[in-house]
C-alpha atoms as a PDB file:
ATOM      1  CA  UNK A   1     139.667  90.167  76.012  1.00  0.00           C
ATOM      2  CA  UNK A   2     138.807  89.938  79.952  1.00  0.00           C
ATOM      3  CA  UNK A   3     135.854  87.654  80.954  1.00  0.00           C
ATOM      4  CA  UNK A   4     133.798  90.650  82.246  1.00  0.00           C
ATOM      5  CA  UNK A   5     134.523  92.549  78.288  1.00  0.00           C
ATOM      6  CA  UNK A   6     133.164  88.900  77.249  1.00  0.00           C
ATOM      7  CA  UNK A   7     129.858  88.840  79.237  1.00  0.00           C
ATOM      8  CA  UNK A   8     129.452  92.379  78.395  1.00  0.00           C
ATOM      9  CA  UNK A   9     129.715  92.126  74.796  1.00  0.00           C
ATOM     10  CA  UNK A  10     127.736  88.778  74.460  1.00  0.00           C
ATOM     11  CA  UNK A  11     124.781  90.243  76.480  1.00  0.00           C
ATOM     12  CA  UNK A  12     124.722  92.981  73.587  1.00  0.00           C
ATOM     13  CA  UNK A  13     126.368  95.498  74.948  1.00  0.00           C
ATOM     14  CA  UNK A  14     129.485  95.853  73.163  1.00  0.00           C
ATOM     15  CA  UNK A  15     130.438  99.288  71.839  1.00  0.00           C
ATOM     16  CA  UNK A  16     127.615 100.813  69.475  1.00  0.00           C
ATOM     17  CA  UNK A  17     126.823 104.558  68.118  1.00  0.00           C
ATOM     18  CA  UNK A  18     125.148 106.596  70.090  1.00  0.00           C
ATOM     19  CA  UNK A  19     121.947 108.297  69.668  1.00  0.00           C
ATOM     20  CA  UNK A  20     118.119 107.423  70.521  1.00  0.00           C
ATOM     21  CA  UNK A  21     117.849 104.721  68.947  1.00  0.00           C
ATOM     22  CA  UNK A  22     121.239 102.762  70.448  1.00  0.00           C
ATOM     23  CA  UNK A  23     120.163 104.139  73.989  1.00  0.00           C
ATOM     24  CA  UNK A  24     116.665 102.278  73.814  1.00  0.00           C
ATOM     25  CA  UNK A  25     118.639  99.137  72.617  1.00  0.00           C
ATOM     26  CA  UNK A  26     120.922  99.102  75.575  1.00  0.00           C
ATOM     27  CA  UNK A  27     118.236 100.097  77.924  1.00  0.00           C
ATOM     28  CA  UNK A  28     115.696  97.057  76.460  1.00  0.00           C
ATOM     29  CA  UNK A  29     118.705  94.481  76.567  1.00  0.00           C
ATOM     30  CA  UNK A  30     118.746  95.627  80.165  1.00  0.00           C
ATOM     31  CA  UNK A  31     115.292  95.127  80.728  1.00  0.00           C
ATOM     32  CA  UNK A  32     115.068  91.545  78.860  1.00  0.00           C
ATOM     33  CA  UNK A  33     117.879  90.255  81.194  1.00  0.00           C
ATOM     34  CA  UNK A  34     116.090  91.560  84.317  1.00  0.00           C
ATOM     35  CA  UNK A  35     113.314  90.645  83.416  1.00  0.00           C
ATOM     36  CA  UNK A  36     114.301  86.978  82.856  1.00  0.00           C
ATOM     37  CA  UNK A  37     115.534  87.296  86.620  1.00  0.00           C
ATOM     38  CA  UNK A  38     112.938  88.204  87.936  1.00  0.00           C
ATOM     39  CA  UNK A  39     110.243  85.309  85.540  1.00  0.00           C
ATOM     40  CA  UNK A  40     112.918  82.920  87.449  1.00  0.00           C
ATOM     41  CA  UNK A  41     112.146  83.926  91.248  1.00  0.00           C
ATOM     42  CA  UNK A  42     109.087  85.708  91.033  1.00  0.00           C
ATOM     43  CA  UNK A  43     109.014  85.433  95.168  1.00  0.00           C
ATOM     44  CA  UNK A  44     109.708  89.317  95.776  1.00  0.00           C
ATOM     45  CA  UNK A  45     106.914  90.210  92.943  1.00  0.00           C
ATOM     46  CA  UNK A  46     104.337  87.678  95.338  1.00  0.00           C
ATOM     47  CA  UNK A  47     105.368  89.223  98.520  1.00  0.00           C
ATOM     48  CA  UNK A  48     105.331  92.818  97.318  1.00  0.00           C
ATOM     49  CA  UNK A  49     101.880  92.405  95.955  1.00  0.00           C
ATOM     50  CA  UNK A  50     100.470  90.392  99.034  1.00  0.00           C
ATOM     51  CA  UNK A  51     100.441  93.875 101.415  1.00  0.00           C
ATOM     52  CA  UNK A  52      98.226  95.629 100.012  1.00  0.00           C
ATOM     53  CA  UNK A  53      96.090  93.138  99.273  1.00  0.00           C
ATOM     54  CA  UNK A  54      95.722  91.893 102.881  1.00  0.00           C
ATOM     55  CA  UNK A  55      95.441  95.802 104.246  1.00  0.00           C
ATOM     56  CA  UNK A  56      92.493  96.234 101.230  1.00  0.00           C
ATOM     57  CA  UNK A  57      90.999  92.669 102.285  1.00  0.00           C
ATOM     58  CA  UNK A  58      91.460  93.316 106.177  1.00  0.00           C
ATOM     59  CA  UNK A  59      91.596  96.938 106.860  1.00  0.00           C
ATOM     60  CA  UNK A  60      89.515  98.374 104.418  1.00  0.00           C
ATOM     61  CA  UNK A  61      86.281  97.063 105.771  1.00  0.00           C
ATOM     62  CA  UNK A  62      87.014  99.082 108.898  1.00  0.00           C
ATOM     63  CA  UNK A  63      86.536 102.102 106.876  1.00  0.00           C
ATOM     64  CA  UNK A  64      83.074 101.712 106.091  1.00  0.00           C
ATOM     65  CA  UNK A  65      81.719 103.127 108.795  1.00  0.00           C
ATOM     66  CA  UNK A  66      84.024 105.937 109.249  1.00  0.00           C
ATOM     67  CA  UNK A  67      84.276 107.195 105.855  1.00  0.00           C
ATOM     68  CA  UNK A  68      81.571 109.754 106.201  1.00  0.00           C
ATOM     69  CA  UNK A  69      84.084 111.505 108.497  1.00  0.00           C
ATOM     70  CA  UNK A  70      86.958 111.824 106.200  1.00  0.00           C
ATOM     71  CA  UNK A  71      84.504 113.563 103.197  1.00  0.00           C
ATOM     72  CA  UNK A  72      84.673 109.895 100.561  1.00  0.00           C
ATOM     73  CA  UNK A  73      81.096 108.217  99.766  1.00  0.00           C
ATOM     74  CA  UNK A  74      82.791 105.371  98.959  1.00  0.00           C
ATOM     75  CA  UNK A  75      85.392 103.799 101.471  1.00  0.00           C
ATOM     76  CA  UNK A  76      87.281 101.833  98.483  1.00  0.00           C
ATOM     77  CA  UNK A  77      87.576 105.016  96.622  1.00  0.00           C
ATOM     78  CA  UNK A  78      89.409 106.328  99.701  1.00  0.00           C
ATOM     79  CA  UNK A  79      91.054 103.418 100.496  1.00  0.00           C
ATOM     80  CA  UNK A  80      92.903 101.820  96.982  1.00  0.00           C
ATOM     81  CA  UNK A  81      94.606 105.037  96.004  1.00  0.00           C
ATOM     82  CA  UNK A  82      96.091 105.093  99.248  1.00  0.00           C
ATOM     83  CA  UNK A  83      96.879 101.511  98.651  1.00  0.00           C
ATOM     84  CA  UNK A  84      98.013 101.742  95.357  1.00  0.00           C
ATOM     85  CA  UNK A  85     100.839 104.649  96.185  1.00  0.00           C
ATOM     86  CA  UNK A  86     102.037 102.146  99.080  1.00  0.00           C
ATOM     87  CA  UNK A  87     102.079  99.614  96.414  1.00  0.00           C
ATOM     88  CA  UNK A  88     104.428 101.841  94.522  1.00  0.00           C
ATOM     89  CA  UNK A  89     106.696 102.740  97.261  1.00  0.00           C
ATOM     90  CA  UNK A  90     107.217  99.835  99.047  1.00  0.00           C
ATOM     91  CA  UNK A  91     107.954  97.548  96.229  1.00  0.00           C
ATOM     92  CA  UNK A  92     110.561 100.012  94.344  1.00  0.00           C
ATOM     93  CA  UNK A  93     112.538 100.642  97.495  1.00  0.00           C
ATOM     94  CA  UNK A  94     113.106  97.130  97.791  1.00  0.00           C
ATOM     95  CA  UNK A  95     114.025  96.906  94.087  1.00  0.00           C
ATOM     96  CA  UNK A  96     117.936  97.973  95.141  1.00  0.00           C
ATOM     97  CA  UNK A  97     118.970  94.856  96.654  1.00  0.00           C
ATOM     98  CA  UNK A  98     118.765  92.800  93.504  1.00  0.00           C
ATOM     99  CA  UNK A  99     121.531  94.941  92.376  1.00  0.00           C
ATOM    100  CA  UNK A 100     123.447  94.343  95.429  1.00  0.00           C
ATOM    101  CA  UNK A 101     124.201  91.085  94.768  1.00  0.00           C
ATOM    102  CA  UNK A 102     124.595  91.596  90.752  1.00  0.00           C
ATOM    103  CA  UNK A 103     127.518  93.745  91.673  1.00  0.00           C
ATOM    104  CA  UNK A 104     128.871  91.432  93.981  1.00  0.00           C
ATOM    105  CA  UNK A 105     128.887  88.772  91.218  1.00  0.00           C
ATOM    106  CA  UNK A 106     130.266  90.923  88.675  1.00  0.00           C
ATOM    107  CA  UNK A 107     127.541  92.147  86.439  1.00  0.00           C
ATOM    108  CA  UNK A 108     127.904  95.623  87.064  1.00  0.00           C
ATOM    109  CA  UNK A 109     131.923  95.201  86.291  1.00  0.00           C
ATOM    110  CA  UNK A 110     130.677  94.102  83.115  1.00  0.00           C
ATOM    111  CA  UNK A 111     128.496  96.557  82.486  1.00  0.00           C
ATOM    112  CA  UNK A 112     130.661  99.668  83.353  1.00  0.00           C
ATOM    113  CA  UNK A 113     133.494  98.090  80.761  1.00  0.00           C
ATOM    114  CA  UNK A 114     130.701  98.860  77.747  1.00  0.00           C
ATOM    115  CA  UNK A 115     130.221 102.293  76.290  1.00  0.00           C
ATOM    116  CA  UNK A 116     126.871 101.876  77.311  1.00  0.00           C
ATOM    117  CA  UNK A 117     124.858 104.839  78.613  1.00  0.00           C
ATOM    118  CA  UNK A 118     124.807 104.932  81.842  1.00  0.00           C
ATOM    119  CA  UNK A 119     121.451 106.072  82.162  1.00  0.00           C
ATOM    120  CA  UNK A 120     120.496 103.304  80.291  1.00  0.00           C
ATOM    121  CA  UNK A 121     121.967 100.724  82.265  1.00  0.00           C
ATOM    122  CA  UNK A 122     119.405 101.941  85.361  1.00  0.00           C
ATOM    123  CA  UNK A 123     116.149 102.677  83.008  1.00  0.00           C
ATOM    124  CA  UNK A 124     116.663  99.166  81.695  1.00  0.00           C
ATOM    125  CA  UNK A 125     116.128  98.309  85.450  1.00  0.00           C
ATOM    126  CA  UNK A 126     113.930 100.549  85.241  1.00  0.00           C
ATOM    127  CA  UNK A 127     111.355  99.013  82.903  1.00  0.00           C
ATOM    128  CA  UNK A 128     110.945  96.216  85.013  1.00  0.00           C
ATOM    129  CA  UNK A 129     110.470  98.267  88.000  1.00  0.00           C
ATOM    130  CA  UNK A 130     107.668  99.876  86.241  1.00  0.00           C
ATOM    131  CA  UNK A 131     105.988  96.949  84.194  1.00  0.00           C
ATOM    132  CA  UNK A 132     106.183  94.895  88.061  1.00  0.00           C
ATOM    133  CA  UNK A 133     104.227  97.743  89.193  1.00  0.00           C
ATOM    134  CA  UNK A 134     101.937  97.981  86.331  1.00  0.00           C
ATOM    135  CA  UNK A 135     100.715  94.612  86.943  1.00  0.00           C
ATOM    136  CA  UNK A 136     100.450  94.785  90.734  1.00  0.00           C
ATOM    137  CA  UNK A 137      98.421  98.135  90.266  1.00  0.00           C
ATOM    138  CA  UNK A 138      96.301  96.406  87.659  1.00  0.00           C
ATOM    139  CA  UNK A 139      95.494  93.225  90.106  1.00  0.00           C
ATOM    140  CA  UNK A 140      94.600  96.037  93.210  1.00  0.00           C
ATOM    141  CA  UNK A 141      92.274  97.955  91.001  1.00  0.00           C
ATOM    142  CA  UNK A 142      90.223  95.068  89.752  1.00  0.00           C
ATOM    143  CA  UNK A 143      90.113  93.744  93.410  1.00  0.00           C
ATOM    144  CA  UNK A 144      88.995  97.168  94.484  1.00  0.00           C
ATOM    145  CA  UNK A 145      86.413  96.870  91.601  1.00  0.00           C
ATOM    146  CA  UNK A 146      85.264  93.789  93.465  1.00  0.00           C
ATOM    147  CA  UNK A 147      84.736  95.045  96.208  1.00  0.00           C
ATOM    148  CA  UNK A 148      82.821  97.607  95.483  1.00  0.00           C
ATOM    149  CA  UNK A 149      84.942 101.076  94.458  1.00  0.00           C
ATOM    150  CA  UNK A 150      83.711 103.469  92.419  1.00  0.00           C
ATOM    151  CA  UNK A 151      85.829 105.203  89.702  1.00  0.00           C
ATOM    152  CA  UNK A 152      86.109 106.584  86.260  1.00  0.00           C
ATOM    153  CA  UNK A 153      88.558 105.039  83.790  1.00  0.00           C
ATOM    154  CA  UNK A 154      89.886 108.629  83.340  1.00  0.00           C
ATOM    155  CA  UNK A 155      90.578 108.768  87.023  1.00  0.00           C
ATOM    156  CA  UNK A 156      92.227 104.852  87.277  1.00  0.00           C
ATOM    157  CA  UNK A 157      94.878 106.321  84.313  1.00  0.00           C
ATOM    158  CA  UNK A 158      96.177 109.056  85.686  1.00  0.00           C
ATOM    159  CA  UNK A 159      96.084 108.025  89.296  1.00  0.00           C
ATOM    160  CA  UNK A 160      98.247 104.893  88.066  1.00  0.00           C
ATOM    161  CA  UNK A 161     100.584 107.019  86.138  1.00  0.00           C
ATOM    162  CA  UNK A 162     101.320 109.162  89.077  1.00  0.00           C
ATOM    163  CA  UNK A 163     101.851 105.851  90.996  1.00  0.00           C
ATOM    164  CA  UNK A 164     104.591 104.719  88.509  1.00  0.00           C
ATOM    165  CA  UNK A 165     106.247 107.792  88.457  1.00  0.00           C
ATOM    166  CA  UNK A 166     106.297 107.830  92.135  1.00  0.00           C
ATOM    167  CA  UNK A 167     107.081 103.835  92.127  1.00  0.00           C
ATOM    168  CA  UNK A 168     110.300 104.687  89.166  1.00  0.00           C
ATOM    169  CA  UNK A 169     111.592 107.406  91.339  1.00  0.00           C
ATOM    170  CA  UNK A 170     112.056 105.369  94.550  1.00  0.00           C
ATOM    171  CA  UNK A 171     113.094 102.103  92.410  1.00  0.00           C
ATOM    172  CA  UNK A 172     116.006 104.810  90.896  1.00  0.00           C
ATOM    173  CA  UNK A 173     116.665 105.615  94.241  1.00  0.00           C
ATOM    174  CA  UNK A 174     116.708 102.397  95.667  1.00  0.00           C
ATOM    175  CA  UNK A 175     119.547 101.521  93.060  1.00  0.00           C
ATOM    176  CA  UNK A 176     121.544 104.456  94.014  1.00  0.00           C
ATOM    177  CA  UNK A 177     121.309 103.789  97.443  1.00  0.00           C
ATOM    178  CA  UNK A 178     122.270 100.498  96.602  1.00  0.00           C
ATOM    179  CA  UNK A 179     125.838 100.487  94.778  1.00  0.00           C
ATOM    180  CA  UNK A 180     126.458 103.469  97.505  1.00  0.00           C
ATOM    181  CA  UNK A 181     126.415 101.275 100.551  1.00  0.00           C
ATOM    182  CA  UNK A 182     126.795  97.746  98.838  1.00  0.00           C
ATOM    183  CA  UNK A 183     125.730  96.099 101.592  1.00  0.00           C
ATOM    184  CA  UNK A 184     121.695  94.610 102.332  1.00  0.00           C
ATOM    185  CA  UNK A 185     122.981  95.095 106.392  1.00  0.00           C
ATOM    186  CA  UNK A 186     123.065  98.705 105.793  1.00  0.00           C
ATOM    187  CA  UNK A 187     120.664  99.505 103.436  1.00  0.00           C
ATOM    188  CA  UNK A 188     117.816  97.522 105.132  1.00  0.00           C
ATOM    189  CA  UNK A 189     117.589  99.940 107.962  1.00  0.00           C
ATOM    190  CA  UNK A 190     118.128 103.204 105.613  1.00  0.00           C
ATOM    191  CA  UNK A 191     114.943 101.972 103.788  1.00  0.00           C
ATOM    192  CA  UNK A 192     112.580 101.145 106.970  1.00  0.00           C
ATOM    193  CA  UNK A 193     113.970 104.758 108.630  1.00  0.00           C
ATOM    194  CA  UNK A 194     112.376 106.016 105.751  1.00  0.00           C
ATOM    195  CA  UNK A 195     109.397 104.090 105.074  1.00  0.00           C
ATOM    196  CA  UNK A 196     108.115 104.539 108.764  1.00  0.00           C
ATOM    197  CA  UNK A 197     107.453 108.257 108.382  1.00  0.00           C
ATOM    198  CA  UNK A 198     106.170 107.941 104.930  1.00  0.00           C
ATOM    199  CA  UNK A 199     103.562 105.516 106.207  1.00  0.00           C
ATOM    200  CA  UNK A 200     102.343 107.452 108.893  1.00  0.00           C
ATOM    201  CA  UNK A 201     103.130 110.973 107.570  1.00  0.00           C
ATOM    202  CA  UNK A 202     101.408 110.610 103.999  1.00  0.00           C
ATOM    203  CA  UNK A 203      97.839 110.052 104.771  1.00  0.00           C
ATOM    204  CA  UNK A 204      98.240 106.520 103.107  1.00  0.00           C
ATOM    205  CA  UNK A 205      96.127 104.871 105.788  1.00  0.00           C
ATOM    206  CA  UNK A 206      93.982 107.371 107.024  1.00  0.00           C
ATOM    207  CA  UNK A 207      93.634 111.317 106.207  1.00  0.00           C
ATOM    208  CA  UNK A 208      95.602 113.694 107.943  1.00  0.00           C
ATOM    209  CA  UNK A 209      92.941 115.324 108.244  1.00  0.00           C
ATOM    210  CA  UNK A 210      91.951 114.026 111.058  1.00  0.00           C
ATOM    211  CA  UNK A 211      94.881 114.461 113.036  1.00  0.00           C
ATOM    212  CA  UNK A 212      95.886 117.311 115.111  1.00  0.00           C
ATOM    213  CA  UNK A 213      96.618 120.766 113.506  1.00  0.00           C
ATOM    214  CA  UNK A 214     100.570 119.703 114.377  1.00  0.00           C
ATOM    215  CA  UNK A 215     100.651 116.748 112.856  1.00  0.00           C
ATOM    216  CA  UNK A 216      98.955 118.535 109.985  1.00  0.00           C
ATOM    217  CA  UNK A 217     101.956 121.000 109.450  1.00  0.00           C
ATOM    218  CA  UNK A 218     104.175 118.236 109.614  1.00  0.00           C
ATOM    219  CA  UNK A 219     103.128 115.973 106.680  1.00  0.00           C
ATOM    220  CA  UNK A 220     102.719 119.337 104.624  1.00  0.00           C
ATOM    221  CA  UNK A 221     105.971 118.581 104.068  1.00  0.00           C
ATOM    222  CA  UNK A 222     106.256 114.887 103.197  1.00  0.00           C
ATOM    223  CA  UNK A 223     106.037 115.468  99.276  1.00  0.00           C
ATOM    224  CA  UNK A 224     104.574 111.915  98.926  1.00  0.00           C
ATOM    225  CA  UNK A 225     101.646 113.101 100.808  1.00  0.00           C
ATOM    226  CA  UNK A 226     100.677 115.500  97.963  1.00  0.00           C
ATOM    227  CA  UNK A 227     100.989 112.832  95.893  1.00  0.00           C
ATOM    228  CA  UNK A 228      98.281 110.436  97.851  1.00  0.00           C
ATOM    229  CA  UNK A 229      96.247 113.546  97.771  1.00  0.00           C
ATOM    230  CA  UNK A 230      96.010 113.728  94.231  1.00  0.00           C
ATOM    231  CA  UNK A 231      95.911 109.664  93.620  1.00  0.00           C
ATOM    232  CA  UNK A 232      92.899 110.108  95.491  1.00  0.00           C
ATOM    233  CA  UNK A 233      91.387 113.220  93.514  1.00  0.00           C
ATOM    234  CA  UNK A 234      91.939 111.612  90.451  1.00  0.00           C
ATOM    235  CA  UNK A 235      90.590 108.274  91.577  1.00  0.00           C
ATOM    236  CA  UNK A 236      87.203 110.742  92.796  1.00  0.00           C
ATOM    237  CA  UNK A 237      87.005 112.489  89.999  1.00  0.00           C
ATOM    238  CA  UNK A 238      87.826 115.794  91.104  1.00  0.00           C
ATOM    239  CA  UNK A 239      90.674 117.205  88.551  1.00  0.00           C
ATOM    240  CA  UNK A 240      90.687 120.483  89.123  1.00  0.00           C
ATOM    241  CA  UNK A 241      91.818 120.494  92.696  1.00  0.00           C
ATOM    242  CA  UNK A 242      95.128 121.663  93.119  1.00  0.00           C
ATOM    243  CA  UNK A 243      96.208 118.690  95.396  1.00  0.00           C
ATOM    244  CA  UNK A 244      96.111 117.095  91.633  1.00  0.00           C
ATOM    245  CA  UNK A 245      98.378 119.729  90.535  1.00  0.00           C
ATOM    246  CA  UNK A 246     100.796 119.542  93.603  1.00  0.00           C
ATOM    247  CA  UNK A 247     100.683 116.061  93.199  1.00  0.00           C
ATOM    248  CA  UNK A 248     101.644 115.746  89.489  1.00  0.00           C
ATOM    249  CA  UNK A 249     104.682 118.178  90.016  1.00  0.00           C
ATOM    250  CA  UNK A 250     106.097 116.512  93.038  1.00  0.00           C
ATOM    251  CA  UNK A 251     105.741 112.946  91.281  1.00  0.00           C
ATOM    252  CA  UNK A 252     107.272 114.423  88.154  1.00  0.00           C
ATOM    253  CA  UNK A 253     110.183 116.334  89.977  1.00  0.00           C
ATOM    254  CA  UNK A 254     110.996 113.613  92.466  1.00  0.00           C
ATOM    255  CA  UNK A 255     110.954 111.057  88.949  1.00  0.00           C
ATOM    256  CA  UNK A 256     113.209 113.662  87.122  1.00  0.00           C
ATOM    257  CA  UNK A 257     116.205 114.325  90.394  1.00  0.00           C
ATOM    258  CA  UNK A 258     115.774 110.573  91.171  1.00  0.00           C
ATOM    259  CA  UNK A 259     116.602 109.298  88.043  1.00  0.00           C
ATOM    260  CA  UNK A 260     119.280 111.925  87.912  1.00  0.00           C
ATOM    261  CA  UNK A 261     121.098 110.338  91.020  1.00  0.00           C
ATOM    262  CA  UNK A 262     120.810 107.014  89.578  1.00  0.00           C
ATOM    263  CA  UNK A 263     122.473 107.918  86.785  1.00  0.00           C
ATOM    264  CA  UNK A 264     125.394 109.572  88.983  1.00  0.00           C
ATOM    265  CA  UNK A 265     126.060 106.879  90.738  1.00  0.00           C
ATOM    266  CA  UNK A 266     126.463 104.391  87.663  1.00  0.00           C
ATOM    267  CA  UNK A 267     128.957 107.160  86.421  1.00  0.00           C
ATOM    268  CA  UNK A 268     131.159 107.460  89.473  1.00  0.00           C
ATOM    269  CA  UNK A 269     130.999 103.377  89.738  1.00  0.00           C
ATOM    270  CA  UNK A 270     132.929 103.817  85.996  1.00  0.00           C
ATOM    271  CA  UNK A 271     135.277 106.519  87.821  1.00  0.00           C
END
């Protein structure tokens, strides 16, 4: 038996039946081991939840007196929704490297010598993606609480759930990205071309709204705006807006094709 079959099969994933109930095993021995990574340098989990936190501490207060322009009554109720979907995207797309250097030390060898789904193999990453998220989202909206946002409990749920869809998509993307390339030199800049016109484009900071009809037109097609949009509907109250509804389908379509090319690229890494 080779050393890589060996690690495999004593990390639990030596050959099993399939079905439902072996794919949630292999995906949750996934998620135990990544997990345990992560409890042992939580350094990236710090630094990914310190951004927003120092834009909602330092920015947000600049809002105040503005926010009767942009149509809010409350500038935190503007402002964390737009927060929280930053929260989202910024720490999944980071969430790629990790895997970078687990296939450099021969974890993913190990992994592709199992039967093991190979969608399983990337939700298991994916679960702590999502539960790293979870928490961060959980820490912005009791700060936002703090200081002073206003919004239903209704609202909160759904505008996190849309977050962690949003947040699992680009954290399966990230990983995709990353065992294309294989390399942090290359993938770093792939991520902040990206990011940039995300940041600007998707009303995160401000409303578009109050840019010029151009500029408008152009983020009408930055899906992730649609998505702030209806973060921030939900987070108002307003659910029968269809930003909410463009919101929910691009968060659930970009999840679904996402995941989808995650899942492709484990497969040709078994090719």
């Amino acid at each position: 038996m080779s050393a890589t079959t060996t690690l495999a099969t004593d990390a639990g994933l030596a050959p099993a039946r399939s079905g439902p109930a072996t794919f949630f095993r292999e995906s949750a021995i996934v998620f135990r081991r990544q997990l345990r990574m992560n409890l042992r340098n939580p350094a990236w989990v710090i630094i990914g939840m310190m951004q927003p936190i120092l834009y909602l501490l330092l920015f947000g207060p600049l809002l105040e007196p503005l926010i009767g322009q942009f149509g809010a009554v409350n500038a935190y109720t503007f402002f964390v929704p737009g927060m929280l979907v930053q929260l989202g995207i910024f720490g999944a797309f980071f969430a790629g490297f990790s895997l970078i250097g687990e296939w450099r030390e021969g974890v993913i060898e190990a992994e592709r010598v199992t039967p093991a789904s190979r969608t399983a193999l990337l939700v298991g990453r994916l679960y702590r993606d999502l539960l790293q998220l979870l928490v961060q989202a959980a820490i912005l909206v009791a700060l936002g609480y703090a200081l002073g946002m206003v919004a239903s409990a209704q609202g909160i749920a759904l505008g996190v759930a849309l977050t962690l869809l949003l947040g699992g998509a680009c954290a399966a993307a990230s990983n995709a990205l990353a065992l294309t390339t294989k390399s942090e030199d290359v993938m770093a800049p792939i991520i902040n071309m990206v990011m940039m016109p995300v940041l600007l484009l998707s009303g995160i900071l401000l409303p578009m709204t109050i840019g010029p009809v151009w500029l408008q037109r152009v983020s009408d097609f930055m899906p992730i705006r649609h998505v702030v949009d209806a973060v921030r509907s939900s987070f108002a109250g307003d659910f029968a807006l269809s930003s909410l509804t463009w919101g929910v389908l691009w968060s659930v379509g970009m999840f679904v094709l996402a995941v989808w090319w995650g899942t492709a690229t484990f497969r040709r890494e078994n090719a």
